[in-house]
N, C-alpha and C. Protein backbone atom coordinates (compact mmCIF):
# COMPACT_ATOMS: atom_id res chain seq x y z
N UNK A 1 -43.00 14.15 -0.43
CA UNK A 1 -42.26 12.97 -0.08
C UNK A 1 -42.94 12.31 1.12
N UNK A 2 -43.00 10.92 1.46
CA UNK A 2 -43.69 10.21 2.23
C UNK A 2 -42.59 9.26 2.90
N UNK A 3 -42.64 9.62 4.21
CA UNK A 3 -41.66 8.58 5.13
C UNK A 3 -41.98 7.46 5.50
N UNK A 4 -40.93 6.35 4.90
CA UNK A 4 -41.28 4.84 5.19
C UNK A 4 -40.69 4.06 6.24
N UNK A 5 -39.69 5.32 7.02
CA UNK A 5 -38.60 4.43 7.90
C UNK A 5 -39.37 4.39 9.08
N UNK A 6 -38.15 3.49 10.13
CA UNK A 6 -38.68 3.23 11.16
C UNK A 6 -38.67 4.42 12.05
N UNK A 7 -40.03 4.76 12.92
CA UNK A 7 -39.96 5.48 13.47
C UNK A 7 -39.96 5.00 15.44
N UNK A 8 -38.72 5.88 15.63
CA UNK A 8 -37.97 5.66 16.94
C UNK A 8 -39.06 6.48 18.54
N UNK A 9 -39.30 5.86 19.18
CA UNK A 9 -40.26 6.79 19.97
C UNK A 9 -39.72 6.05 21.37
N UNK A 10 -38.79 7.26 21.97
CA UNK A 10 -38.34 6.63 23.59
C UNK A 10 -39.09 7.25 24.42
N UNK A 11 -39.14 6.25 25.74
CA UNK A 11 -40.07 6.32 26.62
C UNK A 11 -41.55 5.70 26.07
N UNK A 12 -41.67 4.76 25.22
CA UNK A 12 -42.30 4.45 24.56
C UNK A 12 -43.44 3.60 25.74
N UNK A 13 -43.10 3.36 26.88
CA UNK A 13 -44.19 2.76 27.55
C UNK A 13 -45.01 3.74 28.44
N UNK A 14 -44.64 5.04 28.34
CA UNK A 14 -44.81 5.87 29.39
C UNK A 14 -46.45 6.46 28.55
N UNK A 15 -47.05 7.80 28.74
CA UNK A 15 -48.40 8.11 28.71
C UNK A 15 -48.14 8.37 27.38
N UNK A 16 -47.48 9.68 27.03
CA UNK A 16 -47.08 10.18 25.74
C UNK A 16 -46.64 8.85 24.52
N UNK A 17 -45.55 7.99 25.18
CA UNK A 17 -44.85 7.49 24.26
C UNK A 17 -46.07 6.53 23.92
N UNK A 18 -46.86 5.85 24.60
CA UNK A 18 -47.74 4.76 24.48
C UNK A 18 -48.82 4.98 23.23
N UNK A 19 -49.21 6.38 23.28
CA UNK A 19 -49.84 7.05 22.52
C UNK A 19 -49.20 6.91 20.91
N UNK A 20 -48.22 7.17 21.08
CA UNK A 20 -47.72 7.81 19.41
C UNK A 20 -47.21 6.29 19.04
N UNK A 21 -46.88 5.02 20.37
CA UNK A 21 -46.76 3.75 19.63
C UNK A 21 -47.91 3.05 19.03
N UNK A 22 -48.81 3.27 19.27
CA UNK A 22 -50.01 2.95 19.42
C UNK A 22 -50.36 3.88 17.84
N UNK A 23 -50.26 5.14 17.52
CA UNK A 23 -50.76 5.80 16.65
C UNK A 23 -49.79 5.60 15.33
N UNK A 24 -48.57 5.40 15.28
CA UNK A 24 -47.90 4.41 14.50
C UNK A 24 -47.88 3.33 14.02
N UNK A 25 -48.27 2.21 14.83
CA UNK A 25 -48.38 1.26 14.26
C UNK A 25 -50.04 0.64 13.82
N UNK A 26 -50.85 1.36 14.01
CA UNK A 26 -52.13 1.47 13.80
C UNK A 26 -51.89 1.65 12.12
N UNK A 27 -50.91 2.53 11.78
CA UNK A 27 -51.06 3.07 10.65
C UNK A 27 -50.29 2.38 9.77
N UNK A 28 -49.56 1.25 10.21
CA UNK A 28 -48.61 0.33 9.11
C UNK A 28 -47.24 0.60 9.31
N UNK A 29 -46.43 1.38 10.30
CA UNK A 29 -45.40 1.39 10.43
C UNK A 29 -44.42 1.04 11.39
N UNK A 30 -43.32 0.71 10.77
CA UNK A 30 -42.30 0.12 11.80
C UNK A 30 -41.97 0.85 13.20
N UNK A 31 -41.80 0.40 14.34
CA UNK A 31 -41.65 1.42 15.56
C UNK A 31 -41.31 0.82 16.00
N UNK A 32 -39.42 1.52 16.61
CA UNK A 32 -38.62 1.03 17.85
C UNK A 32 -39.36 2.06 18.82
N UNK A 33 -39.92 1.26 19.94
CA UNK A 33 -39.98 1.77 21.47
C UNK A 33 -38.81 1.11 22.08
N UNK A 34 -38.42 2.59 22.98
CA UNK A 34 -37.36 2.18 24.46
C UNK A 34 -38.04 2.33 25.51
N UNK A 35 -37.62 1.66 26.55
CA UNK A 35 -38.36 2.12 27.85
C UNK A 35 -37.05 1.64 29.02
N UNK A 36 -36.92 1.74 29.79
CA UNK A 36 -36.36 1.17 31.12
C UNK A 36 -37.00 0.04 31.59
N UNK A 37 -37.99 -0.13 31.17
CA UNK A 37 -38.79 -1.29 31.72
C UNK A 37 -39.06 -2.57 30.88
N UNK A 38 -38.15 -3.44 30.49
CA UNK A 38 -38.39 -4.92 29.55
C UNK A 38 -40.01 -5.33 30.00
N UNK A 39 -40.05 -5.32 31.17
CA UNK A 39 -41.35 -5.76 31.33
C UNK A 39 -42.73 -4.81 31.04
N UNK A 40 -42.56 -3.29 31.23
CA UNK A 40 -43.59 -3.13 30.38
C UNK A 40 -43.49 -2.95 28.37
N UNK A 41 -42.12 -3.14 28.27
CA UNK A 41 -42.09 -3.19 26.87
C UNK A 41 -42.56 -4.62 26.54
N UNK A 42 -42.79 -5.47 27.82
CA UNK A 42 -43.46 -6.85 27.08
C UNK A 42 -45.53 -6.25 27.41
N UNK A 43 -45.54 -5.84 28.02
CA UNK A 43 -47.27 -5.74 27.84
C UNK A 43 -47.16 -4.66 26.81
N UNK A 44 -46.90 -4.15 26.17
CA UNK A 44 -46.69 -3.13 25.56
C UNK A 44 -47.27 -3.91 23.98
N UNK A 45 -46.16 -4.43 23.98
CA UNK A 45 -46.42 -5.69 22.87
C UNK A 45 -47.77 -6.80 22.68
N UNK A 46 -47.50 -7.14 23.58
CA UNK A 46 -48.92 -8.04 24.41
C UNK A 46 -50.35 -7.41 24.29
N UNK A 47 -50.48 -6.30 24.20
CA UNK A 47 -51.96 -5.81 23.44
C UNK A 47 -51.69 -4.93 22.42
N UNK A 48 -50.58 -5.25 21.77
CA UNK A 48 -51.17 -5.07 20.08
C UNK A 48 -50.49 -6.15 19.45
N UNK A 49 -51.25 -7.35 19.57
CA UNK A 49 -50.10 -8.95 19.05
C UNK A 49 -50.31 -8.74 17.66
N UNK A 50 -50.89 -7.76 16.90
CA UNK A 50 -51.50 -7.79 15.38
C UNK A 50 -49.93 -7.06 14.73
N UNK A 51 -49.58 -6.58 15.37
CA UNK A 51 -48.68 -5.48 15.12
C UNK A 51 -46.93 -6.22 15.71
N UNK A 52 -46.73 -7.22 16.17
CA UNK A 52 -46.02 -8.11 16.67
C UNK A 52 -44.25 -7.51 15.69
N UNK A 53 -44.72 -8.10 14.47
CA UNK A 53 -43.52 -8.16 13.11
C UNK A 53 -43.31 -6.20 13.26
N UNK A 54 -43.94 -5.73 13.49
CA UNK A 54 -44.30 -3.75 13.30
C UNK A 54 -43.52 -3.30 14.61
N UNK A 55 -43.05 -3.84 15.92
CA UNK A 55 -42.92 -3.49 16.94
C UNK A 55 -41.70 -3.81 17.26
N UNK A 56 -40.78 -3.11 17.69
CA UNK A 56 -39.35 -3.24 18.01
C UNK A 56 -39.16 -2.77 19.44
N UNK A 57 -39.23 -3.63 20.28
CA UNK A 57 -38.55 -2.99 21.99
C UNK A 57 -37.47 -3.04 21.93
N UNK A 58 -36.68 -1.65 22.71
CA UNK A 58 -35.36 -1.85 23.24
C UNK A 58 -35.60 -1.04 24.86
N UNK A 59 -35.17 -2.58 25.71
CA UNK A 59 -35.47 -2.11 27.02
C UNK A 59 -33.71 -1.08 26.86
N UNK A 60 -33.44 -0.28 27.04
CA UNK A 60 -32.68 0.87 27.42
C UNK A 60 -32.97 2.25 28.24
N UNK A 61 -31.95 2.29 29.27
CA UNK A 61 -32.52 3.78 30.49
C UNK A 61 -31.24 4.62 29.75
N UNK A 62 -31.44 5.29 28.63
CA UNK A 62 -31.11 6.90 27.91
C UNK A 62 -30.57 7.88 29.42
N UNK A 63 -31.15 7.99 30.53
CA UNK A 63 -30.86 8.83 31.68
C UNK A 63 -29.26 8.08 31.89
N UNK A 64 -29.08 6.91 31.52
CA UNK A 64 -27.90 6.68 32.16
C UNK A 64 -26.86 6.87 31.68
N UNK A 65 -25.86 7.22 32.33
CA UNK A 65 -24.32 7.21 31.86
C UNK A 65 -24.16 6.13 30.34
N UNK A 66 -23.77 6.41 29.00
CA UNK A 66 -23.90 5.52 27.97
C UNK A 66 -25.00 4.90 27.17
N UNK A 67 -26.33 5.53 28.07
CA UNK A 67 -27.34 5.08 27.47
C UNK A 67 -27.82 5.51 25.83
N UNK A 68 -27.56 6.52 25.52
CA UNK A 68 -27.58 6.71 24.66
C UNK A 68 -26.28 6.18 23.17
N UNK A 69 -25.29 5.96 23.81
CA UNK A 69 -24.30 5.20 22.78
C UNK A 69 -24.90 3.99 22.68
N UNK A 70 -25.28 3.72 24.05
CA UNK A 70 -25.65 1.47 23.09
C UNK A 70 -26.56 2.01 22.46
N UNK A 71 -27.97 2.98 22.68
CA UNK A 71 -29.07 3.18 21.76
C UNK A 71 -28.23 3.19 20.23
N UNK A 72 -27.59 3.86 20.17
CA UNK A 72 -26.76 4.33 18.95
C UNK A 72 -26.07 2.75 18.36
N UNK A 73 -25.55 1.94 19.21
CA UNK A 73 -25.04 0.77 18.87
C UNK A 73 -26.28 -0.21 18.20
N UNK A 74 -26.98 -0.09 18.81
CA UNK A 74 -28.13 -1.03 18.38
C UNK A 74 -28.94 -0.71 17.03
N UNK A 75 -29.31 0.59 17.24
CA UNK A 75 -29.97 0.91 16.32
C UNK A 75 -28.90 0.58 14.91
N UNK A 76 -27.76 0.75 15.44
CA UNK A 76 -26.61 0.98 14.08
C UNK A 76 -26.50 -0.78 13.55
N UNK A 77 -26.52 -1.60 14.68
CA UNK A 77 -26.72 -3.41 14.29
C UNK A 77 -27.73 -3.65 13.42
N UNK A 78 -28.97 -2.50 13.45
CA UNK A 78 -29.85 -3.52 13.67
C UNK A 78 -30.29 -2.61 11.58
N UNK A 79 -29.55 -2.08 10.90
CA UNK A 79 -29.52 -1.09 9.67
C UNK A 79 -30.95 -0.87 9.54
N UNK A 80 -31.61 -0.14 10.29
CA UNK A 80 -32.78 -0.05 9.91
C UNK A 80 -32.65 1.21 9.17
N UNK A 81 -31.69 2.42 9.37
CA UNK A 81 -31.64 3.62 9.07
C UNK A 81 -31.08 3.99 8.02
């Protein structure tokens, strides 16, 4: 079996996460990155503009009190799953 969904990678601006966004969408697939940081989830975007429609930011801080329910809210708006 071969997975077509979107794949979710938080901390997505950080060393690790940058990596596997980067190694995802290289390969044709959809990818929500989170980060705490809107602004590096905008350079984030900004050098791979090929991949623009492939790239999903959600600036969200997961460490915080609820962070993880809006993750859960959004992702649940947005039926990717």
């Amino acid at each position: 079996m071969s997975a077509t969904g979107p794949i979710l990678i938080t901390g997505g601006t950080g060393k690790i996460g940058h990596v596997l966004v980067r190694h995802f969408l290289d390969r044709g697939r959809t990818v929500i990155a989170t980060s705490r940081s809107a602004e590096k989830l905008a350079a984030l975007a900004a050098e791979m503009p090929s991949a623009r429609e492939k790239l999903i930011s959600l600036p969200i801080d997961l460490a915080k009190a609820g962070g993880a329910e809006r993750l859960a809210e959004r992702l649940d708006a947005m039926r990717l799953f």
